[in-house]
C-alpha atoms as a PDB file:
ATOM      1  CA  UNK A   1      38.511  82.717 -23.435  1.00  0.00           C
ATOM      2  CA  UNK A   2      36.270  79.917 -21.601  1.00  0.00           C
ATOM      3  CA  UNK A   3      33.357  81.377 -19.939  1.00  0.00           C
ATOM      4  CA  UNK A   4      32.592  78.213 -17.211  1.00  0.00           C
ATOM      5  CA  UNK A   5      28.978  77.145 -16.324  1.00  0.00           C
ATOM      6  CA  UNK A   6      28.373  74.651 -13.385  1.00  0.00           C
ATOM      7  CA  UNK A   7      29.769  71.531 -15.095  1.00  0.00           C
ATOM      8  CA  UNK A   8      33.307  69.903 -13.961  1.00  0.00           C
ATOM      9  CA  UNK A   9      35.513  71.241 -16.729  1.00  0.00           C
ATOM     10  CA  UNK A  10      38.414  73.282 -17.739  1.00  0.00           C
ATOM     11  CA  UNK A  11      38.992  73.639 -21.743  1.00  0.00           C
ATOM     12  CA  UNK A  12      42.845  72.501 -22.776  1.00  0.00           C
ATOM     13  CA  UNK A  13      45.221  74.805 -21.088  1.00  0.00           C
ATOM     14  CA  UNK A  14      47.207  75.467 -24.623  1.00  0.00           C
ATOM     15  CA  UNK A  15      44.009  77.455 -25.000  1.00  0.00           C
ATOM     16  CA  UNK A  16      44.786  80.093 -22.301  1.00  0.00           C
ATOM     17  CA  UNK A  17      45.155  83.753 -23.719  1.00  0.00           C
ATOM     18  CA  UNK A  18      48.714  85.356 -24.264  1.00  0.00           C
ATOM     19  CA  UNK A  19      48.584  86.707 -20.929  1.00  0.00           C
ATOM     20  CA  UNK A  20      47.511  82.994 -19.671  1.00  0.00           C
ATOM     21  CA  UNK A  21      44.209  83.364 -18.563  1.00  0.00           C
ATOM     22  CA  UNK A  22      42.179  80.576 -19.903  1.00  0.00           C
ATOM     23  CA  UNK A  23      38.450  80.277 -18.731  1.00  0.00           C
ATOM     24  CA  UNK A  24      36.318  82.759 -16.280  1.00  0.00           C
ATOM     25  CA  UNK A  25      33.772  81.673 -13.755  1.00  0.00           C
ATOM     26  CA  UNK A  26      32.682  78.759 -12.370  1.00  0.00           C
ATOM     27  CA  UNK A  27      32.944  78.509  -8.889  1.00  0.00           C
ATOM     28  CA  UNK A  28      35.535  78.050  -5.969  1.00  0.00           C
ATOM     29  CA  UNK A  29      34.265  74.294  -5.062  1.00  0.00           C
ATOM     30  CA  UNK A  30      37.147  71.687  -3.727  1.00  0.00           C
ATOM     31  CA  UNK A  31      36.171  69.415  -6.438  1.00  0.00           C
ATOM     32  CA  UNK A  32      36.619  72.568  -9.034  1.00  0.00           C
ATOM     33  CA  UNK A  33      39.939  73.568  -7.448  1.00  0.00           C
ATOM     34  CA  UNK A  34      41.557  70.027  -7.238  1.00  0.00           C
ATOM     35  CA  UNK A  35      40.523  69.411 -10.649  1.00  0.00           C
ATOM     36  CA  UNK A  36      42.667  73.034 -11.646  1.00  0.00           C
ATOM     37  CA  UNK A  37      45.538  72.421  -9.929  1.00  0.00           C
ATOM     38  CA  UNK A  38      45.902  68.835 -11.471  1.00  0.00           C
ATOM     39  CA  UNK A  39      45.595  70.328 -14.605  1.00  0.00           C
ATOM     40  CA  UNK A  40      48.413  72.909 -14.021  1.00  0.00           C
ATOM     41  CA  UNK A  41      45.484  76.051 -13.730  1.00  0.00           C
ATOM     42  CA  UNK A  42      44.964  77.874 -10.732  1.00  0.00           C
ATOM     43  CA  UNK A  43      42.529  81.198  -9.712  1.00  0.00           C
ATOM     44  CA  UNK A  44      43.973  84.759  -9.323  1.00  0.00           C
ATOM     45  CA  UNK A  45      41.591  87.362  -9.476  1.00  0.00           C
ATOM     46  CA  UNK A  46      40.379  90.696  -7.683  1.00  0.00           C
ATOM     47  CA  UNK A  47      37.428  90.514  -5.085  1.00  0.00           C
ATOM     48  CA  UNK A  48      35.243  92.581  -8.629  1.00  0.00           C
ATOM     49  CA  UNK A  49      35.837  90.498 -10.698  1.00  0.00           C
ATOM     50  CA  UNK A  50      34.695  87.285 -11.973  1.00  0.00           C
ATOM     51  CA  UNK A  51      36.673  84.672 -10.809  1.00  0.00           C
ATOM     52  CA  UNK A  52      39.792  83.828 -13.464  1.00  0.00           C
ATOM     53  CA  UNK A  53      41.184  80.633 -13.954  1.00  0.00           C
ATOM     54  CA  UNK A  54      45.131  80.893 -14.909  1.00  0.00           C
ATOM     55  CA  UNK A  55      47.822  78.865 -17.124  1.00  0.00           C
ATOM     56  CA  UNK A  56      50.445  80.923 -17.949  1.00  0.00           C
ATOM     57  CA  UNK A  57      52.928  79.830 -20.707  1.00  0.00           C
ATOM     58  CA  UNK A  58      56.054  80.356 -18.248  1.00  0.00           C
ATOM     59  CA  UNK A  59      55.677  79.040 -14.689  1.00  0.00           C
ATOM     60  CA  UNK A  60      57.942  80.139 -11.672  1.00  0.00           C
ATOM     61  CA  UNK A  61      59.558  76.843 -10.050  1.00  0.00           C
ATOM     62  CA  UNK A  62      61.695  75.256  -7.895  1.00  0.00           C
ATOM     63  CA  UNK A  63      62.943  71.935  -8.704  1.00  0.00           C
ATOM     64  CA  UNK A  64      63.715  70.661  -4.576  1.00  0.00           C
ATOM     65  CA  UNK A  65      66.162  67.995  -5.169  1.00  0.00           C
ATOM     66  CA  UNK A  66      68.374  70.825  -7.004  1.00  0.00           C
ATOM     67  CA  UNK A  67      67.834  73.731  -4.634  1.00  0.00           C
ATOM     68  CA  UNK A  68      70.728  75.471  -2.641  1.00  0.00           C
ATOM     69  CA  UNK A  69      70.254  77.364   0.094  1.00  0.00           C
ATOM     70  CA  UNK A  70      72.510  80.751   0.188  1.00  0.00           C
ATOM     71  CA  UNK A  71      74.905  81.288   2.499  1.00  0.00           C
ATOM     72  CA  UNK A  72      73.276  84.335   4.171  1.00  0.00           C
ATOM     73  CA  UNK A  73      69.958  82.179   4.804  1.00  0.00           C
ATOM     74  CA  UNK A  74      72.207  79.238   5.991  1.00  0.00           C
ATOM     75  CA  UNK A  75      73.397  81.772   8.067  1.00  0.00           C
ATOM     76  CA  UNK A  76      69.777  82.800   9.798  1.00  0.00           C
ATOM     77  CA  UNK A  77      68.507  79.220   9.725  1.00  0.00           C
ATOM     78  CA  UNK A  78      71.465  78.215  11.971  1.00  0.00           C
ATOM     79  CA  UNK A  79      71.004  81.206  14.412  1.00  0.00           C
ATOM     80  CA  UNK A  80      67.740  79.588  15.639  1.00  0.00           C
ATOM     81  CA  UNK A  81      65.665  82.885  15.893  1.00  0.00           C
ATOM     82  CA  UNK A  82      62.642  81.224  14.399  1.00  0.00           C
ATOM     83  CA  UNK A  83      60.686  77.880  15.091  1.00  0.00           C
ATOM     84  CA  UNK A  84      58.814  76.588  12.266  1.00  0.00           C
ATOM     85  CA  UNK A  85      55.793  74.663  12.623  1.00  0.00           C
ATOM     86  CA  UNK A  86      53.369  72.469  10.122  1.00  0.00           C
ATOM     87  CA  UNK A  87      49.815  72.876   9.493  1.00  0.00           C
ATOM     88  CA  UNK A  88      49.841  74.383  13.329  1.00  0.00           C
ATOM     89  CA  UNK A  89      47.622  77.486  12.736  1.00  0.00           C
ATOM     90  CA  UNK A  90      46.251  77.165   8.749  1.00  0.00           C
ATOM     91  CA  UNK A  91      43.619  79.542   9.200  1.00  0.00           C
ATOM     92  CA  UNK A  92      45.734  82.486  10.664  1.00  0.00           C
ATOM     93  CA  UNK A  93      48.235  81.891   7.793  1.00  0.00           C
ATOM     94  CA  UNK A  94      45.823  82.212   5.467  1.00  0.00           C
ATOM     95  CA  UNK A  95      44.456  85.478   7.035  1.00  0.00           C
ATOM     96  CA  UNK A  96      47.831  86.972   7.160  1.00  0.00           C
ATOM     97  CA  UNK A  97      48.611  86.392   3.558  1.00  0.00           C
ATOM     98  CA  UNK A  98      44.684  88.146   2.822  1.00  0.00           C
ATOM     99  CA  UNK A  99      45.846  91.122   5.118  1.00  0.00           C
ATOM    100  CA  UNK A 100      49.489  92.054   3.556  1.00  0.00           C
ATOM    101  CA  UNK A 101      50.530  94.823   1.730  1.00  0.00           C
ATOM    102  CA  UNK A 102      51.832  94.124  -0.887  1.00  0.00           C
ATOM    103  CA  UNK A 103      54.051  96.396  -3.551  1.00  0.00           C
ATOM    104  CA  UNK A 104      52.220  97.272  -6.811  1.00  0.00           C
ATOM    105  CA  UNK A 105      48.846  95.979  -5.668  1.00  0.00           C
ATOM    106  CA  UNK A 106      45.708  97.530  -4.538  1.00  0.00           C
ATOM    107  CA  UNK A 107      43.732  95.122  -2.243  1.00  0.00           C
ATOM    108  CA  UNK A 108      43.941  91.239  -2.331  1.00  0.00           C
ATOM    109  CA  UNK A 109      42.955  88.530  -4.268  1.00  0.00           C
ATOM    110  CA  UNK A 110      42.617  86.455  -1.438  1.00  0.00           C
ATOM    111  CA  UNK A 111      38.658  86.995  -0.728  1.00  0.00           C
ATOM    112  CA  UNK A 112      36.620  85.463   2.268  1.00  0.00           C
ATOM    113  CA  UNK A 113      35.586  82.549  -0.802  1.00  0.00           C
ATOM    114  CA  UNK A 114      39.244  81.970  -1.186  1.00  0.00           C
ATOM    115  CA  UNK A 115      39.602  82.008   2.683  1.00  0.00           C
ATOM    116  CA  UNK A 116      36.867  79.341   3.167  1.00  0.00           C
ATOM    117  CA  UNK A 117      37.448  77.432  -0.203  1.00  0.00           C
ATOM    118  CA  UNK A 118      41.247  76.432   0.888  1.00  0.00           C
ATOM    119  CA  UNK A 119      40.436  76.128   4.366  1.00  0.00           C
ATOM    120  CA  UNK A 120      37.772  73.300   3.411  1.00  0.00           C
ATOM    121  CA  UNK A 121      41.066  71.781   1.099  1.00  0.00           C
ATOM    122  CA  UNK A 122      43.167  72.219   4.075  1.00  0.00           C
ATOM    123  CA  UNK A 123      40.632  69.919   6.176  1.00  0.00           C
ATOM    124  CA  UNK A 124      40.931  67.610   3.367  1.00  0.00           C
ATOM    125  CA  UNK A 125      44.606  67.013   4.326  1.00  0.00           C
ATOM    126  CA  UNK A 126      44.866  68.876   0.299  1.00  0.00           C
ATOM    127  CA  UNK A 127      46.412  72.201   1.679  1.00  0.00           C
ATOM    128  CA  UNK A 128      49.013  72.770   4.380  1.00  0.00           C
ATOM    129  CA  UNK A 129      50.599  75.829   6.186  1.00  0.00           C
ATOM    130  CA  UNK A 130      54.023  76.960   6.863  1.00  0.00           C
ATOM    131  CA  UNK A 131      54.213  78.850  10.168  1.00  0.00           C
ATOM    132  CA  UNK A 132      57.116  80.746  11.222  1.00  0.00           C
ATOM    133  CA  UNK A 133      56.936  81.719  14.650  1.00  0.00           C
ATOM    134  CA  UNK A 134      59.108  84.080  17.099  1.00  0.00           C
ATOM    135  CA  UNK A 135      58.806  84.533  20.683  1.00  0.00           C
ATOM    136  CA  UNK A 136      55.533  82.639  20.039  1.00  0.00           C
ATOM    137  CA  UNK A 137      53.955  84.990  17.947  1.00  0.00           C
ATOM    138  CA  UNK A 138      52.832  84.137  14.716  1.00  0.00           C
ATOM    139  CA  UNK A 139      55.899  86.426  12.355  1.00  0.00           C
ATOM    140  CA  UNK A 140      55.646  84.415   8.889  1.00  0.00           C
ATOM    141  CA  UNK A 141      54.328  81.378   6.751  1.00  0.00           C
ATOM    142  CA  UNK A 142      53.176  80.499   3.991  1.00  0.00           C
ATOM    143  CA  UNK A 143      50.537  77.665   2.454  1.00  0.00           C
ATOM    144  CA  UNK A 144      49.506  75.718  -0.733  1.00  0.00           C
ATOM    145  CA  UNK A 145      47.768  72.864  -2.195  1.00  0.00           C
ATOM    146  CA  UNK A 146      49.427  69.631  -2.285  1.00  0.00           C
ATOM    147  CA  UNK A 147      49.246  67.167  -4.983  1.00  0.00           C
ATOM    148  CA  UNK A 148      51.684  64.250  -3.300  1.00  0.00           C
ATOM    149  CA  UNK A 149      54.720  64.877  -5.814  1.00  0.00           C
ATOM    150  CA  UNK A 150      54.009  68.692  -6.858  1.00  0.00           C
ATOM    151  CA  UNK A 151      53.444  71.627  -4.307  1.00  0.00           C
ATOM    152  CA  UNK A 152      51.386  74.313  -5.229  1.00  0.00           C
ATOM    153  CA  UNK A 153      52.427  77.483  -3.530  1.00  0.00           C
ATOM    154  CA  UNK A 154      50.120  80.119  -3.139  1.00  0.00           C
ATOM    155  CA  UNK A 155      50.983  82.747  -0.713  1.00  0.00           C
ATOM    156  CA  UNK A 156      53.246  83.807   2.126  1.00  0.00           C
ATOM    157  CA  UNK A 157      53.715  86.729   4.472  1.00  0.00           C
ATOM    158  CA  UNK A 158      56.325  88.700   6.513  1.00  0.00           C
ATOM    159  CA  UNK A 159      55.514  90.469   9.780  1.00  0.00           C
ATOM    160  CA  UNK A 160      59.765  90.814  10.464  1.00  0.00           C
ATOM    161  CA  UNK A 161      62.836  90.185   7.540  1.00  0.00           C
ATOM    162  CA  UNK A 162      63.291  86.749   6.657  1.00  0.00           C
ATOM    163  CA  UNK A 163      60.128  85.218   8.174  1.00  0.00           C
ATOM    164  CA  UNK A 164      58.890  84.027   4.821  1.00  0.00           C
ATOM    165  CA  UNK A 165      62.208  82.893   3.530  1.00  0.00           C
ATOM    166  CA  UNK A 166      62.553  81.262   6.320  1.00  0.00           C
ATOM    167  CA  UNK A 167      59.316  79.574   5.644  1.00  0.00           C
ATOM    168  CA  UNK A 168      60.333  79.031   1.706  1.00  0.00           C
ATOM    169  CA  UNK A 169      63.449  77.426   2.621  1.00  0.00           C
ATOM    170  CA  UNK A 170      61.922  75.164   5.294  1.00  0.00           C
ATOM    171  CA  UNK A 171      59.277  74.025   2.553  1.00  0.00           C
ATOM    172  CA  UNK A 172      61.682  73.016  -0.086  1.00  0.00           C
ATOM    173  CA  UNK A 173      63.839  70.835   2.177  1.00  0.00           C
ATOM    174  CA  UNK A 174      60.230  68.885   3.427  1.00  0.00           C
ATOM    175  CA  UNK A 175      59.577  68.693  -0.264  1.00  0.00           C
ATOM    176  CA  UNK A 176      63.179  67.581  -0.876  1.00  0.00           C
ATOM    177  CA  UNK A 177      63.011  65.040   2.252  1.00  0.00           C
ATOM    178  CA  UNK A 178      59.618  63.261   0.457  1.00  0.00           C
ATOM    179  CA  UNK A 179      60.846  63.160  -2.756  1.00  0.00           C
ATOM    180  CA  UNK A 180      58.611  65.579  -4.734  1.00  0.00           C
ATOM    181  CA  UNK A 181      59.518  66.774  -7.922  1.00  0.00           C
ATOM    182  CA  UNK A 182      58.407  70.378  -8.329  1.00  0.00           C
ATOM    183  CA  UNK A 183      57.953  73.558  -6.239  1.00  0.00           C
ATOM    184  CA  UNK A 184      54.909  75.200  -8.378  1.00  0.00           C
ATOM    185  CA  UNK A 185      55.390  79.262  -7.807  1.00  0.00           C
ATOM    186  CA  UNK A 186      53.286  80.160 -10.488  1.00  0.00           C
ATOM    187  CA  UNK A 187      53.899  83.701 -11.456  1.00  0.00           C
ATOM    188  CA  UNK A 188      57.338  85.175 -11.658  1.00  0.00           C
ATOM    189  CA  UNK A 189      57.733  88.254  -9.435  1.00  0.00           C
ATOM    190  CA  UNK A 190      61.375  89.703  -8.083  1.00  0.00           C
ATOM    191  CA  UNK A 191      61.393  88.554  -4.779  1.00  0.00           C
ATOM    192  CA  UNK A 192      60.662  84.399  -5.980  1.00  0.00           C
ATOM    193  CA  UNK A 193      63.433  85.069  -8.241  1.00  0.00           C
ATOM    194  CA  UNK A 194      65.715  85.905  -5.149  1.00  0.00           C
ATOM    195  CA  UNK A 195      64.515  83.021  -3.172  1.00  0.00           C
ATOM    196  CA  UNK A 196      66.127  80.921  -6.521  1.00  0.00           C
ATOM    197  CA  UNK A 197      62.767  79.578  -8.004  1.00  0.00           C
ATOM    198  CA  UNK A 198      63.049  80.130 -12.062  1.00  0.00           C
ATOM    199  CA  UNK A 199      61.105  79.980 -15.159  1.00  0.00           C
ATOM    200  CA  UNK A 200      59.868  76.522 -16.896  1.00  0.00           C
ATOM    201  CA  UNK A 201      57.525  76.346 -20.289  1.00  0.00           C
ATOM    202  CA  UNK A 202      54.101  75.639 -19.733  1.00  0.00           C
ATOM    203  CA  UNK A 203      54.594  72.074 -21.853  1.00  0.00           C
ATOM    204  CA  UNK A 204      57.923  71.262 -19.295  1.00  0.00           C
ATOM    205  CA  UNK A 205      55.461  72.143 -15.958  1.00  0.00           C
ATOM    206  CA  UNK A 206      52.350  69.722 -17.719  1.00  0.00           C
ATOM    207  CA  UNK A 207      54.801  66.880 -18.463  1.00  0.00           C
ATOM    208  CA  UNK A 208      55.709  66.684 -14.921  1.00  0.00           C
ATOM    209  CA  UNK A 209      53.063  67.467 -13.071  1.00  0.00           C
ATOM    210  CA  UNK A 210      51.384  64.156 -14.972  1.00  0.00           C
ATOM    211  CA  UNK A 211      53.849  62.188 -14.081  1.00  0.00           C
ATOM    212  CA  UNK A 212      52.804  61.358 -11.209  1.00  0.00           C
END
């Protein structure tokens, strides 16, 4: 494992442990974060610990020009409950997704550093928000970082069923609609696995996200 001092650098991802965590430290700078992403590693860690920098050797995707969307969420989409906005409220999205409970997990890894760190990308035009809105209250959304043909997902949130598939579904067809090639979910958990995203290799995820 990498321990990270102030310099620019991440060590080859092919280094990253079995469990795919390959360096610790560093810091949450833009210029640290865009260089992760581009490099297929991102940061998940717990406000104790150190921060740790993340390249797992299977990565959760969506590929957007293949997706299908269900028949039930076809369904909800055309029933017009929700209106979905774009980069409309960033900051409460972001807050949301640091505030939910989540199943299996004790507290979140998205700390006040995160908060401020992807806000900062977000005012670079490098992060944008999914908002999912009903009765106009704020219900669901997600955000991520955007690399102009890859999307890096990072989290979403629910306050009422099928706000954040709603907000899933609305991201892949944008995606799909400017021509980007891959829907980066990261981490496989159940409910991705529902919304249809799958498993790539490590090697499959680097080749495309370089070919830019």
């Amino acid at each position: 494992m990498y321990f990270l001092s102030k310099e620019l650098y991440f060590p080859p991802v092919e280094e990253a442990s079995y469990e795919g965590i390959l360096a610790v430290g560093g810091d949450l700078s833009v210029e640290r974060l865009l260089l992760a992403y581009r490099n297929g590693i991102f940061p998940w860690f717990d406000a104790e610990e150190p921060i740790l920098w993340w390249s797992p050797s299977e990565r959760m995707v969506v590929y957007p020009h293949d997706y299908k969307v269900s028949k039930s969420m076809r369904n909800i989409l055309n029933r017009n409950i929700f209106e979905v906005t774009i980069n409309k409220d960033f900051k409460s999205v972001i807050e949301n997704c640091q505030k939910m409970e989540r199943k299996g997990q004790d507290g979140t890894w998205i700390t006040d550093d995160i908060i401020k760190s992807y806000t900062e990308l977000h005012q670079l035009g490098k992060a944008i928000s999914f908002e999912v809105w009903q009765n106009n209250e704020l219900v669901g959304g997600l955000y991520g970082v955007d690399l102009g043909h890859v999307f890096c997902g990072e989290s979403m949130f629910s306050k009422v069923p099928n706000a954040s598939k709603v907000a899933f579904v609305k991201l892949v067809e944008y995606l799909k609609l400017r021509n980007y090639k891959l829907l980066d979910c990261q981490i496989h958990n159940d409910h991705l696995e529902k919304l249809g995203a799958f498993e790539i290799s490590r090697s499959a995820f680097i080749r495309i996200l370089k070919s830019e």
